[in-house]
PDB file of N, CA and C in Angstrom:
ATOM      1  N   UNK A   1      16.259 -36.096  69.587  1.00  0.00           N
ATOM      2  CA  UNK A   1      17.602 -36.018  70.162  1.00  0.00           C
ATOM      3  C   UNK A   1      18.171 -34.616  69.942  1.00  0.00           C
ATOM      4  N   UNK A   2      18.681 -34.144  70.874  1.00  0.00           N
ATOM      5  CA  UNK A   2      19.148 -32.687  70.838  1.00  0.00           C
ATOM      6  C   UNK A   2      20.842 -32.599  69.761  1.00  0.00           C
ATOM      7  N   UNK A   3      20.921 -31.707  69.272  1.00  0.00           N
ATOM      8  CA  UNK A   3      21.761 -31.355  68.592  1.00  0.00           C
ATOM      9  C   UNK A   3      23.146 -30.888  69.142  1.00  0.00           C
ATOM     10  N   UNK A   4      24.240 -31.393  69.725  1.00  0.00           N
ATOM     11  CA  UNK A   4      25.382 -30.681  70.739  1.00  0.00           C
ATOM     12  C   UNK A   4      25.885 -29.490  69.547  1.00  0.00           C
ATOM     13  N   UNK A   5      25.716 -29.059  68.890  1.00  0.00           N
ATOM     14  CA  UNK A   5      26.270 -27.340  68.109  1.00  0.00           C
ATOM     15  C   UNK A   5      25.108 -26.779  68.052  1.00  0.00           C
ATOM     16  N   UNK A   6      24.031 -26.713  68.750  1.00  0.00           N
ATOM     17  CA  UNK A   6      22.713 -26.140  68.638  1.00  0.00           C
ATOM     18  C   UNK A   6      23.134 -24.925  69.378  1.00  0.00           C
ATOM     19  N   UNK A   7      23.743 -24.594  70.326  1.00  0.00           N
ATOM     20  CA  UNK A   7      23.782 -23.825  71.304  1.00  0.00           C
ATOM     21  C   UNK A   7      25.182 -23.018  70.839  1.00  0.00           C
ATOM     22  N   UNK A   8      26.549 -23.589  70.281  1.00  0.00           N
ATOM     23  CA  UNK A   8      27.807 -23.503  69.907  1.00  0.00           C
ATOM     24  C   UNK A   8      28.082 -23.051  68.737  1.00  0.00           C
ATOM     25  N   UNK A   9      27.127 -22.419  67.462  1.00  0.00           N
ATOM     26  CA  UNK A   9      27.669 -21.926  66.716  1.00  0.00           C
ATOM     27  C   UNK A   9      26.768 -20.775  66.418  1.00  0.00           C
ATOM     28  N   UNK A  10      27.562 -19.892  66.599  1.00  0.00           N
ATOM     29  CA  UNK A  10      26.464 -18.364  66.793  1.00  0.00           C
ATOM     30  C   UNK A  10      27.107 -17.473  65.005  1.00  0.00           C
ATOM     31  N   UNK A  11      26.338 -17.121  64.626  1.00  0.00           N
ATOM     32  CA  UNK A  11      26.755 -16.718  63.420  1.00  0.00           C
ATOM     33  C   UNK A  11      26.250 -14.758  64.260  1.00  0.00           C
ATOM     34  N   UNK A  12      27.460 -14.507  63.175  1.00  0.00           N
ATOM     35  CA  UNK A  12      27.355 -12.782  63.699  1.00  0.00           C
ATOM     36  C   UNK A  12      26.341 -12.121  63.212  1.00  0.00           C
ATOM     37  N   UNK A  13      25.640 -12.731  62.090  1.00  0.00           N
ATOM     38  CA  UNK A  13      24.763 -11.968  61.195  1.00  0.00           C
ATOM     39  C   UNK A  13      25.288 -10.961  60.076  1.00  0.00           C
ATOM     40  N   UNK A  14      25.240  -9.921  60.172  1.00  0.00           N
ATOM     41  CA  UNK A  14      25.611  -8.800  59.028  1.00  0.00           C
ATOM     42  C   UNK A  14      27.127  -8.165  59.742  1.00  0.00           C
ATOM     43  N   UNK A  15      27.207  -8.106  61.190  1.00  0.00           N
ATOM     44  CA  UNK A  15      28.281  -7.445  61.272  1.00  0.00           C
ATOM     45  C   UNK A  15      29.568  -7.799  60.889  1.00  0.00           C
ATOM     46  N   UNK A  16      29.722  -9.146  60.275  1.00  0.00           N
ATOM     47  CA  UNK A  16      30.892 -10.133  60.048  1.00  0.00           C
ATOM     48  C   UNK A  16      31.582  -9.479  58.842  1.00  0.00           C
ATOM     49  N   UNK A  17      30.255  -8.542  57.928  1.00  0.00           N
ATOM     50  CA  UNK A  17      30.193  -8.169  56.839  1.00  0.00           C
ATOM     51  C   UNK A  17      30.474  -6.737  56.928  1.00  0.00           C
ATOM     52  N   UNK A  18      31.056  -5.930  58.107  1.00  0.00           N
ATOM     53  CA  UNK A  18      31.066  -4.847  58.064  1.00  0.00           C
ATOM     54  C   UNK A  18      32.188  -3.642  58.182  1.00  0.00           C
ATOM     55  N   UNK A  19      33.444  -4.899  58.281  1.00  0.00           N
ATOM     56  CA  UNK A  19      34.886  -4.178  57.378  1.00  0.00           C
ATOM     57  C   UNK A  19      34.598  -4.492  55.896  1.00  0.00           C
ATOM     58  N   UNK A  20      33.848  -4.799  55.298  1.00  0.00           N
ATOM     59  CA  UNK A  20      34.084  -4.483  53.984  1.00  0.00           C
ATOM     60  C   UNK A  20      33.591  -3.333  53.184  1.00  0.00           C
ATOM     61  N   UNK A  21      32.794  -2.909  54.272  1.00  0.00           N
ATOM     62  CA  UNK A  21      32.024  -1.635  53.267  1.00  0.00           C
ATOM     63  C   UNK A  21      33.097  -0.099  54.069  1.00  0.00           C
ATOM     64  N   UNK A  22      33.204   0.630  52.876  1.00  0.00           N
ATOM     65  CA  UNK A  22      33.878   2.286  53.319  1.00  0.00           C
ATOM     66  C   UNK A  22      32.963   2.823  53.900  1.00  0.00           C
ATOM     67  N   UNK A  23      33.112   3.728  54.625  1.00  0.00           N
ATOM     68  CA  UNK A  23      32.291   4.794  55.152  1.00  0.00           C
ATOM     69  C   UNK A  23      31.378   5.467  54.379  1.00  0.00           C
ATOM     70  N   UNK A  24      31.772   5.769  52.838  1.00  0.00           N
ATOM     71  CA  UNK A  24      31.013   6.624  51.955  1.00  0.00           C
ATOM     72  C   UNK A  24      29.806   5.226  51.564  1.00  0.00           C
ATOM     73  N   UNK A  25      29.753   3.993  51.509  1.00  0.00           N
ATOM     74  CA  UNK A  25      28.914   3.136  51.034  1.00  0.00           C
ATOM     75  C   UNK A  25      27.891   3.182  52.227  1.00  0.00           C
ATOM     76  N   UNK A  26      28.211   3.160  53.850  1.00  0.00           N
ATOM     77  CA  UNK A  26      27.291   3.258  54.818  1.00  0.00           C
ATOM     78  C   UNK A  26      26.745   4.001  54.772  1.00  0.00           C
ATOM     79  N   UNK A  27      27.190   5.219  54.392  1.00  0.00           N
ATOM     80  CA  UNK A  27      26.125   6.774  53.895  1.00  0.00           C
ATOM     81  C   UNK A  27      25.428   6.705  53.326  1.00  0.00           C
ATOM     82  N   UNK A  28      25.799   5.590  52.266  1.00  0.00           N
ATOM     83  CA  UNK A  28      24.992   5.503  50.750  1.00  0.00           C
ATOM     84  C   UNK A  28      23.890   4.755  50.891  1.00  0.00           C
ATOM     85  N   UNK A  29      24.373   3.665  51.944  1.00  0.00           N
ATOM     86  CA  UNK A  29      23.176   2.952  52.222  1.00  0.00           C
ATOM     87  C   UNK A  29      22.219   3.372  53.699  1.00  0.00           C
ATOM     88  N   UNK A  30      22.780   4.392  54.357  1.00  0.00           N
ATOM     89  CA  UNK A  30      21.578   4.571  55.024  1.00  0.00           C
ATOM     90  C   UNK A  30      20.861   5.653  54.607  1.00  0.00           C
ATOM     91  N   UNK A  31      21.251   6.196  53.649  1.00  0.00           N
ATOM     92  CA  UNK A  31      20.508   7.244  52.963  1.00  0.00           C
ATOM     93  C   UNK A  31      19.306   6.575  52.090  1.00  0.00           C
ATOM     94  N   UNK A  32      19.525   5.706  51.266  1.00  0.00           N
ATOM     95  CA  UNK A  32      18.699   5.094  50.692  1.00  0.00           C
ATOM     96  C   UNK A  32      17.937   4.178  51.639  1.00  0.00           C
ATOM     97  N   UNK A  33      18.243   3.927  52.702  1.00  0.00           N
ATOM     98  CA  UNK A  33      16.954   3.400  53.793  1.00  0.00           C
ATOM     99  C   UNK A  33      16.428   4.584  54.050  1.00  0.00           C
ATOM    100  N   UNK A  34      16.433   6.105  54.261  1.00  0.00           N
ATOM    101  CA  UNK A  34      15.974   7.019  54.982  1.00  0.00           C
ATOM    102  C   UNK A  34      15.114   7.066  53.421  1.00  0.00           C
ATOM    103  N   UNK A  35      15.275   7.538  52.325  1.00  0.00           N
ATOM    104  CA  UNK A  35      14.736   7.634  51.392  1.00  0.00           C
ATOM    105  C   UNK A  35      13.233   6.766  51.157  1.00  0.00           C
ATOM    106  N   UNK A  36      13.781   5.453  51.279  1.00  0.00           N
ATOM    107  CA  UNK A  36      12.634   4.206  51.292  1.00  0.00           C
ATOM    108  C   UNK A  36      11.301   4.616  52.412  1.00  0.00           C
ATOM    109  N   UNK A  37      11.659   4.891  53.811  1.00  0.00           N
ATOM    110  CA  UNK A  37      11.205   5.162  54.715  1.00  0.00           C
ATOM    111  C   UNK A  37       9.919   6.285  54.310  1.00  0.00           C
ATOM    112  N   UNK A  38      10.001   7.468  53.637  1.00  0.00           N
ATOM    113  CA  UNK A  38       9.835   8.463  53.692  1.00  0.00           C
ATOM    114  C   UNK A  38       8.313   8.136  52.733  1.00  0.00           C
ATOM    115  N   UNK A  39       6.822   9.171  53.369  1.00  0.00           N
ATOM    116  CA  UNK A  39       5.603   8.682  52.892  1.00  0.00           C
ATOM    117  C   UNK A  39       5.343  10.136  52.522  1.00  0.00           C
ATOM    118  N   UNK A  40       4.368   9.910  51.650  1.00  0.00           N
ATOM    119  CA  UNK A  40       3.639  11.125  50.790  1.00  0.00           C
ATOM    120  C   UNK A  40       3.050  11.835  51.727  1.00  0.00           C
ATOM    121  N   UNK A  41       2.309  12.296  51.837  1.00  0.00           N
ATOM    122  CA  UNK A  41       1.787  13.967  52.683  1.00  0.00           C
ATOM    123  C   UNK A  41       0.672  13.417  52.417  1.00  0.00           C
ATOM    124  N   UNK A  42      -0.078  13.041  53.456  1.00  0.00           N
ATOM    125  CA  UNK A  42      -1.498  12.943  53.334  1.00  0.00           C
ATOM    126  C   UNK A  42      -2.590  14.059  53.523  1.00  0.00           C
ATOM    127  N   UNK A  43      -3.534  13.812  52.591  1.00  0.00           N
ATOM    128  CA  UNK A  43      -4.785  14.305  52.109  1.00  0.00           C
ATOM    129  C   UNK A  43      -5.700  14.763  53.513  1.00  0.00           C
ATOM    130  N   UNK A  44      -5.519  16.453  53.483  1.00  0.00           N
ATOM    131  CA  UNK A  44      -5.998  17.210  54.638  1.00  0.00           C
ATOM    132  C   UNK A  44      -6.981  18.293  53.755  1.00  0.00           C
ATOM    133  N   UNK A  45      -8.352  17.489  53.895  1.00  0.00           N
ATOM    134  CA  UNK A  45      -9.528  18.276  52.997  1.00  0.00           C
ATOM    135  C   UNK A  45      -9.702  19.833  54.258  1.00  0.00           C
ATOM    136  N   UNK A  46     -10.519  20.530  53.378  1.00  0.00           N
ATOM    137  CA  UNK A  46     -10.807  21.966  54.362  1.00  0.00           C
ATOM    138  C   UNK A  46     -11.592  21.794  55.455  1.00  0.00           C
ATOM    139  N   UNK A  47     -12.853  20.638  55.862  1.00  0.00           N
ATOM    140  CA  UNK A  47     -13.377  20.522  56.555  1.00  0.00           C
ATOM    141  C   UNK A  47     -12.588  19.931  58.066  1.00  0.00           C
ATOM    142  N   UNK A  48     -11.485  19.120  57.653  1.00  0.00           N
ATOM    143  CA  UNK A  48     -10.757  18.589  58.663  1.00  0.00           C
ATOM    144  C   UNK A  48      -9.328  19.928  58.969  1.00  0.00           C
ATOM    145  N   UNK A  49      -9.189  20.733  57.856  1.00  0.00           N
ATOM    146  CA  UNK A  49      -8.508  21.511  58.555  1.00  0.00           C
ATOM    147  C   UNK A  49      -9.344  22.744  59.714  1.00  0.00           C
ATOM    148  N   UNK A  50     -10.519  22.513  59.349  1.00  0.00           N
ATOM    149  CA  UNK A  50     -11.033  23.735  60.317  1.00  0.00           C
ATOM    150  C   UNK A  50     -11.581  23.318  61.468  1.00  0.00           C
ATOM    151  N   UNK A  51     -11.764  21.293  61.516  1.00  0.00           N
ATOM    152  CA  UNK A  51     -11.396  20.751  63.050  1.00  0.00           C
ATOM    153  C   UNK A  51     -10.296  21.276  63.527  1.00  0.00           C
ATOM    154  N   UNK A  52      -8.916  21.095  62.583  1.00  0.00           N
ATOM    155  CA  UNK A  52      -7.903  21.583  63.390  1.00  0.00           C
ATOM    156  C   UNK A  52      -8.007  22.490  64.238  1.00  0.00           C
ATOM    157  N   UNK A  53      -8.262  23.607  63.148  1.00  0.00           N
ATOM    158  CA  UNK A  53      -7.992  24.684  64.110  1.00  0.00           C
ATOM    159  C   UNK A  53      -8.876  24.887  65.345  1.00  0.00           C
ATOM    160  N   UNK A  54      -9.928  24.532  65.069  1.00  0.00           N
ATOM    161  CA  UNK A  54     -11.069  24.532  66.141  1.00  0.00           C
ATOM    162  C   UNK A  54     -10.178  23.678  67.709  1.00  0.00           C
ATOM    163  N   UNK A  55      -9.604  22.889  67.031  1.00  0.00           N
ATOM    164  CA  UNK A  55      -9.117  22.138  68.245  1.00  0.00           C
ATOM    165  C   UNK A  55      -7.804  22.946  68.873  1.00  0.00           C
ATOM    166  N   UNK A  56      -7.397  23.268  68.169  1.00  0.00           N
ATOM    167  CA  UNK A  56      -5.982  24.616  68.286  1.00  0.00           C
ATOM    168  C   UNK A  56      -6.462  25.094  69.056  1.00  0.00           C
ATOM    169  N   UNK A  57      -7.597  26.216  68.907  1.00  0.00           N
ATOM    170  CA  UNK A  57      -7.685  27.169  69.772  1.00  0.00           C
ATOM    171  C   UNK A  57      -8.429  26.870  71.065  1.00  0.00           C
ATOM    172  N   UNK A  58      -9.150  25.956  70.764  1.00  0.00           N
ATOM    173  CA  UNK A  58      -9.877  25.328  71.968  1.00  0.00           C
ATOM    174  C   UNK A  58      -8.661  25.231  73.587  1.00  0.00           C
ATOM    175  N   UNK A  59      -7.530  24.183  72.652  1.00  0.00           N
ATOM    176  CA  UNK A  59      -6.169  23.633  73.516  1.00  0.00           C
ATOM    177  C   UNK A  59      -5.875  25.083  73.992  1.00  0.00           C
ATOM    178  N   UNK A  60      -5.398  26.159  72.866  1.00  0.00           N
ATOM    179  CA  UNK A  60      -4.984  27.456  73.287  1.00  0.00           C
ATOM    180  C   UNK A  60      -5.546  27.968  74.386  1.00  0.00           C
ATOM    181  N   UNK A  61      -7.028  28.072  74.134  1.00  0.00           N
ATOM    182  CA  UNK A  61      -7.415  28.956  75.484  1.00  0.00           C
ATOM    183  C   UNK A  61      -7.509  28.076  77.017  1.00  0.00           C
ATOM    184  N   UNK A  62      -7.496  26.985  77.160  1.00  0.00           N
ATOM    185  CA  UNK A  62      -8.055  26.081  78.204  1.00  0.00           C
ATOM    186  C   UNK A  62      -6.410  25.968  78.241  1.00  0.00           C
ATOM    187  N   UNK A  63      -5.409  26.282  77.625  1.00  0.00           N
ATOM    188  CA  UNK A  63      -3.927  25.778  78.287  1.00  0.00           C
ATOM    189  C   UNK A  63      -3.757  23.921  78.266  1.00  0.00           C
ATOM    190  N   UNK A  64      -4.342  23.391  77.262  1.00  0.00           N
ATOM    191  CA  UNK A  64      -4.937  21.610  77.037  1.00  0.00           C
ATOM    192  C   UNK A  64      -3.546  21.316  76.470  1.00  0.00           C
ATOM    193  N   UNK A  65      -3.414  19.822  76.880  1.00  0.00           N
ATOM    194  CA  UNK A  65      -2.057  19.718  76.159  1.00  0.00           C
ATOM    195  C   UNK A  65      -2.367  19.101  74.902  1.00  0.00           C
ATOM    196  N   UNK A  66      -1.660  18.933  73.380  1.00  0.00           N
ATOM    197  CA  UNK A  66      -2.349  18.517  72.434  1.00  0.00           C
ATOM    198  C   UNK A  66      -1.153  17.978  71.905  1.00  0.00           C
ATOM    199  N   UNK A  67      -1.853  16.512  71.335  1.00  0.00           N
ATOM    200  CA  UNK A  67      -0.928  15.863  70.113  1.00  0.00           C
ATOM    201  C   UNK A  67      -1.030  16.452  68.488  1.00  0.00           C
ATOM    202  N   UNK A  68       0.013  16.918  68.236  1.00  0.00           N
ATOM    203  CA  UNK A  68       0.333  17.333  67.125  1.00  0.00           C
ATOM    204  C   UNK A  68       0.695  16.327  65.517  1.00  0.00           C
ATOM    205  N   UNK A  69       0.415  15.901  64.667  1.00  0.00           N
ATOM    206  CA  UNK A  69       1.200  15.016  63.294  1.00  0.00           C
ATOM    207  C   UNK A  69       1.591  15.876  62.849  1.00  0.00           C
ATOM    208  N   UNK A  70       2.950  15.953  62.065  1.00  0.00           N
ATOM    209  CA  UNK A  70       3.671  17.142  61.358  1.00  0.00           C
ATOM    210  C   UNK A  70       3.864  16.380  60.265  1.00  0.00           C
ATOM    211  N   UNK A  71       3.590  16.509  59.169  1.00  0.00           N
ATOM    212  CA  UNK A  71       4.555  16.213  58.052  1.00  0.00           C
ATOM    213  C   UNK A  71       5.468  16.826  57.283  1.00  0.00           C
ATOM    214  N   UNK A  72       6.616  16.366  57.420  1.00  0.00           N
ATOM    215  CA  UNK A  72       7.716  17.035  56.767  1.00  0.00           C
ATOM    216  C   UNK A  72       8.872  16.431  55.744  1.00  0.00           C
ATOM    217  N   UNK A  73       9.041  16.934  54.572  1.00  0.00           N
ATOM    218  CA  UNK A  73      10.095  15.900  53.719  1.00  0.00           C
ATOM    219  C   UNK A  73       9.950  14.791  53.679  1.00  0.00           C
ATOM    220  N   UNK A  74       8.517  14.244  53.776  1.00  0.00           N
ATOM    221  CA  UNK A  74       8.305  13.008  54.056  1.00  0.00           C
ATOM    222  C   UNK A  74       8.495  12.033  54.920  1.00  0.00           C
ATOM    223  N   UNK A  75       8.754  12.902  56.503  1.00  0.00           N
ATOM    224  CA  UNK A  75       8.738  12.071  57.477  1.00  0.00           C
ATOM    225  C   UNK A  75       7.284  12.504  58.388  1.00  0.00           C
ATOM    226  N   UNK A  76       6.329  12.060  59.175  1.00  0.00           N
ATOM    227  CA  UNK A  76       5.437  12.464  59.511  1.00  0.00           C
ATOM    228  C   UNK A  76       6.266  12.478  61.660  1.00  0.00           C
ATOM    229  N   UNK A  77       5.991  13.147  62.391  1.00  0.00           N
ATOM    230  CA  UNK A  77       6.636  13.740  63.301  1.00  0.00           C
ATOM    231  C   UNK A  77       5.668  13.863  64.342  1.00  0.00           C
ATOM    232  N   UNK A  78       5.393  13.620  65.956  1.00  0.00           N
ATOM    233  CA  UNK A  78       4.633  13.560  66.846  1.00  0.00           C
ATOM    234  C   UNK A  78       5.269  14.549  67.936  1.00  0.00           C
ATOM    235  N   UNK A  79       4.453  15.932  67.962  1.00  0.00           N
ATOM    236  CA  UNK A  79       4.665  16.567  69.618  1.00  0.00           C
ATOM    237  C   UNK A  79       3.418  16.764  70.372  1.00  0.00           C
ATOM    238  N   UNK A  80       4.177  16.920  71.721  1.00  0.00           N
ATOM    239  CA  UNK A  80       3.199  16.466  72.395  1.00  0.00           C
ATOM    240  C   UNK A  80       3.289  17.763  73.487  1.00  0.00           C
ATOM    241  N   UNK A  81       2.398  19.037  73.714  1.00  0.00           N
ATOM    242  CA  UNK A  81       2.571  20.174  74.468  1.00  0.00           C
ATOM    243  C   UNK A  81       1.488  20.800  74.750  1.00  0.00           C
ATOM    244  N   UNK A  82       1.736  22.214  74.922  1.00  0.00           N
ATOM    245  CA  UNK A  82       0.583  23.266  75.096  1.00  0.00           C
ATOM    246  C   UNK A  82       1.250  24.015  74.063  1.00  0.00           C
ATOM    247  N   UNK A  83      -0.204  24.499  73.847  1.00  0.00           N
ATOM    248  CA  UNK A  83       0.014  25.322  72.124  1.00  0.00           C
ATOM    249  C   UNK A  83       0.506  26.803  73.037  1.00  0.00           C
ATOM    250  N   UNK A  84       1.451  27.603  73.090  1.00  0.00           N
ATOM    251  CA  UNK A  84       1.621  28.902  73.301  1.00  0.00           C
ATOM    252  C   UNK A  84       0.608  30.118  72.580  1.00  0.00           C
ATOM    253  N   UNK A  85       1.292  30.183  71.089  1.00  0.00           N
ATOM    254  CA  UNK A  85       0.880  30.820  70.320  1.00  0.00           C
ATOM    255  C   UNK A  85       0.035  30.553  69.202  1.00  0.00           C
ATOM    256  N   UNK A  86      -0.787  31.232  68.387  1.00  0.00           N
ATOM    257  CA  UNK A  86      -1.606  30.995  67.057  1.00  0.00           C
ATOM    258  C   UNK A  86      -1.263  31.748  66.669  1.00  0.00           C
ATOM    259  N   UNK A  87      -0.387  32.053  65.362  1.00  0.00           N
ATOM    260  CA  UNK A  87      -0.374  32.817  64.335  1.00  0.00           C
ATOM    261  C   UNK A  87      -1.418  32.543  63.340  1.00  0.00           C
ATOM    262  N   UNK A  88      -2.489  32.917  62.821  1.00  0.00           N
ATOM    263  CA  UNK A  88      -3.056  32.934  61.805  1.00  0.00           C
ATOM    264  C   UNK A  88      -2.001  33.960  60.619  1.00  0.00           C
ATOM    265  N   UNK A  89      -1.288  35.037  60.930  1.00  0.00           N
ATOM    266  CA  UNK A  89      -0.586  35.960  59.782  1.00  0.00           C
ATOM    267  C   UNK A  89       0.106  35.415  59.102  1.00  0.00           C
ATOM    268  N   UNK A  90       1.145  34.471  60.145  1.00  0.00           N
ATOM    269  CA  UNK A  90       2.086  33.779  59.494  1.00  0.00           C
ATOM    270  C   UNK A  90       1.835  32.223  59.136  1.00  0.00           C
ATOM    271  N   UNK A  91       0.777  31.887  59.550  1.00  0.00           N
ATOM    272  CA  UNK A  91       0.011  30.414  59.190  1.00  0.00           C
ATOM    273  C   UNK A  91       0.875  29.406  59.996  1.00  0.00           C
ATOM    274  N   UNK A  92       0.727  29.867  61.611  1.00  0.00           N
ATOM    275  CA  UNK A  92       2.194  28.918  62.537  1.00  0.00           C
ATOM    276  C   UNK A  92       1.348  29.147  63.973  1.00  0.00           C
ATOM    277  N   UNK A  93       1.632  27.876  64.240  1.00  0.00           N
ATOM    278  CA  UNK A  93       1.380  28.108  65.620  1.00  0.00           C
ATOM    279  C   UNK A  93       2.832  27.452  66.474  1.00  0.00           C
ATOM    280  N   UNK A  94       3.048  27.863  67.611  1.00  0.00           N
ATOM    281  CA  UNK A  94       3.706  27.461  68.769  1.00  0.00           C
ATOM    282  C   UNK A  94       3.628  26.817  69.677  1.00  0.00           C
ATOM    283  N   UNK A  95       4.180  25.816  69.697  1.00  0.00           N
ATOM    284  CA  UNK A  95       3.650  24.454  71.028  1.00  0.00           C
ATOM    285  C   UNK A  95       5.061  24.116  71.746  1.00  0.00           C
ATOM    286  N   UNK A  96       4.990  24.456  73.012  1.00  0.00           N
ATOM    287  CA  UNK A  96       5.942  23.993  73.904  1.00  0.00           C
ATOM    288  C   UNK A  96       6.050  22.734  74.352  1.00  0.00           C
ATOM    289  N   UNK A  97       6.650  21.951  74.123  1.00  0.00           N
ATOM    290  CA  UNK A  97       6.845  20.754  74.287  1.00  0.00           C
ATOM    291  C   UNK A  97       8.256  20.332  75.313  1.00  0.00           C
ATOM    292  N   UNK A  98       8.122  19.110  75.457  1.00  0.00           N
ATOM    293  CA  UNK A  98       9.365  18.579  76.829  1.00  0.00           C
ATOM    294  C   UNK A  98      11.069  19.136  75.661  1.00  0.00           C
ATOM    295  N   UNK A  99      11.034  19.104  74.979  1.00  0.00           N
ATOM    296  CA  UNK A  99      12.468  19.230  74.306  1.00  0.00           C
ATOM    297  C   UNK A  99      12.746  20.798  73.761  1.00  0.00           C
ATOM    298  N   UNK A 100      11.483  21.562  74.547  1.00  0.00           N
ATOM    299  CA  UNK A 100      11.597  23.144  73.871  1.00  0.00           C
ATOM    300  C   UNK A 100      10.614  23.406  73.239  1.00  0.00           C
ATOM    301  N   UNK A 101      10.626  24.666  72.348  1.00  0.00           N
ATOM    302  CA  UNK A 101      10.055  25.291  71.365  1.00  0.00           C
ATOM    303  C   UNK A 101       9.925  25.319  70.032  1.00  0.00           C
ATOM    304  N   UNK A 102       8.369  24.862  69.331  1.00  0.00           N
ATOM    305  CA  UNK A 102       8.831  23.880  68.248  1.00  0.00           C
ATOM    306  C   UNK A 102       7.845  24.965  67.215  1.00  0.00           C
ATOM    307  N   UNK A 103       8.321  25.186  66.237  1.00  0.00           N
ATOM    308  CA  UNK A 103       7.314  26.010  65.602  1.00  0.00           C
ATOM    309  C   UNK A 103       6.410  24.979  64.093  1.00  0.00           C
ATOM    310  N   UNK A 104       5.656  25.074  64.223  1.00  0.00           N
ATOM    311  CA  UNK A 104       4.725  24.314  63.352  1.00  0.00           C
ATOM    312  C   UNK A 104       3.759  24.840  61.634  1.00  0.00           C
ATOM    313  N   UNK A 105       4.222  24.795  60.995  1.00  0.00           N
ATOM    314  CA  UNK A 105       3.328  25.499  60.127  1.00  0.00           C
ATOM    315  C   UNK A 105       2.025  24.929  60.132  1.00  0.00           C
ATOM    316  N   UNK A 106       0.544  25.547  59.950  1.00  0.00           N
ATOM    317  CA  UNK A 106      -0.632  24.853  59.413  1.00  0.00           C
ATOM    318  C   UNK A 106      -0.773  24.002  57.766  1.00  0.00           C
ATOM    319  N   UNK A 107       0.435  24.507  56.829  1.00  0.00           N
ATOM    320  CA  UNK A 107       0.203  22.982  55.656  1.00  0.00           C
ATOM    321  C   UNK A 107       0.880  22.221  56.168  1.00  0.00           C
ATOM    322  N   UNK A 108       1.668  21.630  57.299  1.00  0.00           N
ATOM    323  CA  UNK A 108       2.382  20.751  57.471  1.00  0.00           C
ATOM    324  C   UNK A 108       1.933  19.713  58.686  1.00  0.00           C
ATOM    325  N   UNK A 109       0.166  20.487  59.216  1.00  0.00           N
ATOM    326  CA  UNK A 109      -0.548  19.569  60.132  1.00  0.00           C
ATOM    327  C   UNK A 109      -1.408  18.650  59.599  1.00  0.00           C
ATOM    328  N   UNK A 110      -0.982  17.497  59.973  1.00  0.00           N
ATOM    329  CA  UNK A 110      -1.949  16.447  59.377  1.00  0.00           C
ATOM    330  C   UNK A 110      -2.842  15.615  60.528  1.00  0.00           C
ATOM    331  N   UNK A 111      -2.577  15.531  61.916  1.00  0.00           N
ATOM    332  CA  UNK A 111      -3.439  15.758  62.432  1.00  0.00           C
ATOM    333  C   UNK A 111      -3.411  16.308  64.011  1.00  0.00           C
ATOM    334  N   UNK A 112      -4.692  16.796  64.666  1.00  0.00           N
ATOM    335  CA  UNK A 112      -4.820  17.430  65.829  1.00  0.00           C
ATOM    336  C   UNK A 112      -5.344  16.158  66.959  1.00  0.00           C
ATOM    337  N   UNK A 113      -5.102  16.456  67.939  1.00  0.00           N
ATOM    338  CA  UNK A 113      -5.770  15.345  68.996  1.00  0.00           C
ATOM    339  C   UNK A 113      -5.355  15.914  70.173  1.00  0.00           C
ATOM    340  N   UNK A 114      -6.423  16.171  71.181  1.00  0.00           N
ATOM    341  CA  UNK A 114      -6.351  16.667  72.247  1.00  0.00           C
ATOM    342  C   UNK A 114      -7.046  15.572  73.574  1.00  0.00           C
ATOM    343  N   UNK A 115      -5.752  14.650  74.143  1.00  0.00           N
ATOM    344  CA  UNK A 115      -5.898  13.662  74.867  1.00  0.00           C
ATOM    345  C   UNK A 115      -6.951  14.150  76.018  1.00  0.00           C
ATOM    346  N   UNK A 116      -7.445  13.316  76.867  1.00  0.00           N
ATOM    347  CA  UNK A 116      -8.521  13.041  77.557  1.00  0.00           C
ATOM    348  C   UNK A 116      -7.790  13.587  79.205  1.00  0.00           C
TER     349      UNK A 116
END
């Protein structure tokens, strides 16, 4: 037999709860979700960094578009472009991507992939 308040009592969830918190506690707490979120820097031995680059320059000269992993402050980060430039001096390369010009350091690549 069906329930007639099955359909009639909608609970708000959390927002019911959300004049009670100040502004400085929402900070507090989405900071400590951004915190939680945030992963260690994974383990980029020398042999896989010199795929990288191999794949860098490969993308570089053929104009290839390439997926980039960035890790940073513990967020890991996806672009998706043509590499412009290789700095080896400054240990950076340059990849133009749909939102602009993004500059990349090489300790902060974790991985290369150059789609099909």
């Amino acid at each position: 037999m069906n329930d007639p308040f099955d359909n009639k009592i909608r609970d708000r969830g959390l927002i019911k709860w959300q004049g009670f918190f100040m502004p400085e506690h929402k900070a507090m707490i989405n900071e400590m979700h951004e915190e939680q979120n945030k992963v260690d820097k994974p383990y980029v031995d020398g042999w896989t960094l010199n795929e990288f680059e191999s794949k860098l320059i490969w993308a570089h000269n053929e104009q290839l578009e390439v997926l980039i992993k960035r890790w940073r402050s513990g967020v890991i980060e996806e672009f998706k472009g043509i590499v412009l430039r290789f700095d080896q001096s400054i240990q950076q390369i340059f990849i133009e991507t749909s939102e602009g010009l993004e500059r990349i350091g090489f300790y902060e690549i974790v991985n290369v992939d150059v789609p099909d």
